[in-house]
C-alpha atoms as a PDB file:
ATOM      1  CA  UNK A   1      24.193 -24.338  -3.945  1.00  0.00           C
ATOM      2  CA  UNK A   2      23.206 -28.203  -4.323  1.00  0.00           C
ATOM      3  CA  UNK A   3      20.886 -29.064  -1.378  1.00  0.00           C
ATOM      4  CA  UNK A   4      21.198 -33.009  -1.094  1.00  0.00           C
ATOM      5  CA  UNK A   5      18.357 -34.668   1.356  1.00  0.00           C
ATOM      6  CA  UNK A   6      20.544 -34.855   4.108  1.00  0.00           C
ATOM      7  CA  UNK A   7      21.972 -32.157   4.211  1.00  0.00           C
ATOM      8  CA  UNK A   8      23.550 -30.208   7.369  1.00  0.00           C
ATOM      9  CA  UNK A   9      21.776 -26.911   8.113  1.00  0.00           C
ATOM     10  CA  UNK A  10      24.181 -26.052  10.966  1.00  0.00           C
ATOM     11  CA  UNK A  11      26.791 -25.904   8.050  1.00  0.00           C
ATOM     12  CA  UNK A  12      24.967 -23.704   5.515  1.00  0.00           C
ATOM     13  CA  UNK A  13      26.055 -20.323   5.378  1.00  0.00           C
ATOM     14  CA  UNK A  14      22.880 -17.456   5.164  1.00  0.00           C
ATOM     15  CA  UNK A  15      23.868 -15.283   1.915  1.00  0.00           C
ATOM     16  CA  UNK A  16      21.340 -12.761   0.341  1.00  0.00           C
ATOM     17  CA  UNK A  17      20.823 -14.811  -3.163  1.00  0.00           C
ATOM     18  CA  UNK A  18      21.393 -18.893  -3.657  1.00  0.00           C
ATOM     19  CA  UNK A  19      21.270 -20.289  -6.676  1.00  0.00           C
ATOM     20  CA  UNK A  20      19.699 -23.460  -6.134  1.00  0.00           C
ATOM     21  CA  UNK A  21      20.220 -26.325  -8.239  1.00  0.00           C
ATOM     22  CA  UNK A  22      16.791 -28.495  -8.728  1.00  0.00           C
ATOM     23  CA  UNK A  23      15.885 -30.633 -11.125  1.00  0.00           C
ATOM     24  CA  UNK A  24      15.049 -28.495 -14.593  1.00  0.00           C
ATOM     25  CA  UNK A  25      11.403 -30.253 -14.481  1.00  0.00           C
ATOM     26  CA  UNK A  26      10.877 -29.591 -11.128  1.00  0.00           C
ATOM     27  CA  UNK A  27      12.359 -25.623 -11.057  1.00  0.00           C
ATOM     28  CA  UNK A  28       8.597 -23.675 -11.902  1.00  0.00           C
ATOM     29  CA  UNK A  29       6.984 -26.128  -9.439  1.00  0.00           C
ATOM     30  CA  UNK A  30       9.608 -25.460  -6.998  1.00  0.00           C
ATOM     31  CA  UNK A  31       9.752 -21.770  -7.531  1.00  0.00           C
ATOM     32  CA  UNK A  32       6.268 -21.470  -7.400  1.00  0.00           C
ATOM     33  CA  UNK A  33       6.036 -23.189  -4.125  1.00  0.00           C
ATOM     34  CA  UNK A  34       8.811 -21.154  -2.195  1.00  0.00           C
ATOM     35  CA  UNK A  35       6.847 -18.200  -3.411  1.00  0.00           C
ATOM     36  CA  UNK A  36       3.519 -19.424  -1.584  1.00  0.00           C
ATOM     37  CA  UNK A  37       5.812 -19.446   1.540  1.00  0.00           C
ATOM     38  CA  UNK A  38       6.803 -16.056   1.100  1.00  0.00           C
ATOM     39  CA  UNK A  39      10.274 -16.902   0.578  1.00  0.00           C
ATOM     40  CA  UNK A  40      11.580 -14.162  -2.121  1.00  0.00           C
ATOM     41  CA  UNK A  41      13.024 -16.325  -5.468  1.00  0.00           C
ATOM     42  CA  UNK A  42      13.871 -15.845  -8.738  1.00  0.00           C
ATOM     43  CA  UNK A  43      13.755 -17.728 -11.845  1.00  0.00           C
ATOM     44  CA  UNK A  44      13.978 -16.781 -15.152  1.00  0.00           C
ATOM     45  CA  UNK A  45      13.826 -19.065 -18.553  1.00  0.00           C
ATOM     46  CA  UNK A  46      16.991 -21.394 -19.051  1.00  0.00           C
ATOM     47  CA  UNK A  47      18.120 -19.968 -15.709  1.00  0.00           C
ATOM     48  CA  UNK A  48      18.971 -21.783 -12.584  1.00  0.00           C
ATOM     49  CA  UNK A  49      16.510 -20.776  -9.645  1.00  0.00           C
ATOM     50  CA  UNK A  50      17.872 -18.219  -7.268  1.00  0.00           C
ATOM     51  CA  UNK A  51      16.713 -18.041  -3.724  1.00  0.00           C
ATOM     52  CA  UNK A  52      16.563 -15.223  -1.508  1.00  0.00           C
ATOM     53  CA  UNK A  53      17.901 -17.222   2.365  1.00  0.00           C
ATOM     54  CA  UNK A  54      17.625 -14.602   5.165  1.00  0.00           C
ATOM     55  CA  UNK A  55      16.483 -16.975   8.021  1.00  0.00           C
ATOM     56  CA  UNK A  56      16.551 -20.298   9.272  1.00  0.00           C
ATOM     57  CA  UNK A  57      13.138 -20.593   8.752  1.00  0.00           C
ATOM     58  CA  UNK A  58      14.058 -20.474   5.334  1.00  0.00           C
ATOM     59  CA  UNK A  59      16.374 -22.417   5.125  1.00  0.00           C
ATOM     60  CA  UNK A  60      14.036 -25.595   6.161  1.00  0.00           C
ATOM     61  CA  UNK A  61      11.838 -24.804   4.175  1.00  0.00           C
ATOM     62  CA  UNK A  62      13.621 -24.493   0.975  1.00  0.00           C
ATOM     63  CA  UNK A  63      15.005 -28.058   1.950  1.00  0.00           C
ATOM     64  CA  UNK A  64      11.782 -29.399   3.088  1.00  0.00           C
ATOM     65  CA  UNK A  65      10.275 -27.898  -0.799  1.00  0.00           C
ATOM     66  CA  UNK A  66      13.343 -29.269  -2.349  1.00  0.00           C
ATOM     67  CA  UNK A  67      13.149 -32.963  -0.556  1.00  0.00           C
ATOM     68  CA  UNK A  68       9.799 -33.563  -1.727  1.00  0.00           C
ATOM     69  CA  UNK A  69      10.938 -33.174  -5.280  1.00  0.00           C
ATOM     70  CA  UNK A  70      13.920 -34.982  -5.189  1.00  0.00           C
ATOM     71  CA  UNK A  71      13.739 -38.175  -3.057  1.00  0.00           C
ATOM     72  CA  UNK A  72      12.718 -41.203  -3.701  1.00  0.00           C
ATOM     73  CA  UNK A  73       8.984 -42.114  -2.512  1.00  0.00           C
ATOM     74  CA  UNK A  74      10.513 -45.219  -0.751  1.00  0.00           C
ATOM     75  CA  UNK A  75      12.499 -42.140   0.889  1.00  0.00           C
ATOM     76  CA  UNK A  76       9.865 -40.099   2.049  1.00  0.00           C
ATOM     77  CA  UNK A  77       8.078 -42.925   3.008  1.00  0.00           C
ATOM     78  CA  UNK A  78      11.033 -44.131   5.394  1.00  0.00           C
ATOM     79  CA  UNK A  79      11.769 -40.506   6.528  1.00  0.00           C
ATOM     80  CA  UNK A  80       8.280 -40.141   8.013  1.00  0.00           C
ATOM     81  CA  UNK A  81       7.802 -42.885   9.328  1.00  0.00           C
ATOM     82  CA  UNK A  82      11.008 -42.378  10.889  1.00  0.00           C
ATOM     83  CA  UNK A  83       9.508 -39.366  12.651  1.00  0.00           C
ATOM     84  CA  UNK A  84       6.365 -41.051  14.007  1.00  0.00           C
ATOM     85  CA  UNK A  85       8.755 -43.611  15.609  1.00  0.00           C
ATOM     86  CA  UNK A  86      10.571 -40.864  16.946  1.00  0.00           C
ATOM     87  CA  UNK A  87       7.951 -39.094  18.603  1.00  0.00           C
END
């Protein structure tokens, strides 16, 4: 499962185990992460992280881990302030 920054969450089908496809660099930080939120993972050397989506919950926050990894900080920048404007 590839998780671009925009993705659609209305779209994304809950399975028991998603293999998640981060950057290699980023995998132990990410992993390590979804385990602080209590989000069951798996990750084993020269393996692909597996995640464990059984709620929407979840599912946000594996993109909301994932996001901060892989955007741009001109992204994130534009995203939040995009929410403050919002509000």
């Amino acid at each position: 499962m590839h998780l671009p920054v925009s993705m659609n969450l209305a779209n994304l089908p809950l399975e028991p185990s998603q293999v998640v496809e981060v950057d290699w660099g980023d995998r132990w930080i990410v992993y390590h992460r979804l385990q602080d939120l209590q989000i069951p993972c798996h990750c084993c050397t020269n393996q692909p992280l597996q995640v464990q989506l059984t709620s929407p919950t979840a599912v946000i926050q594996l993109w909301s881990v994932v996001k901060q990894y892989s955007a741009s900080r001109r992204e994130l920048i534009d995203w939040l302030t995009n929410c403050w404007h919002h509000e």
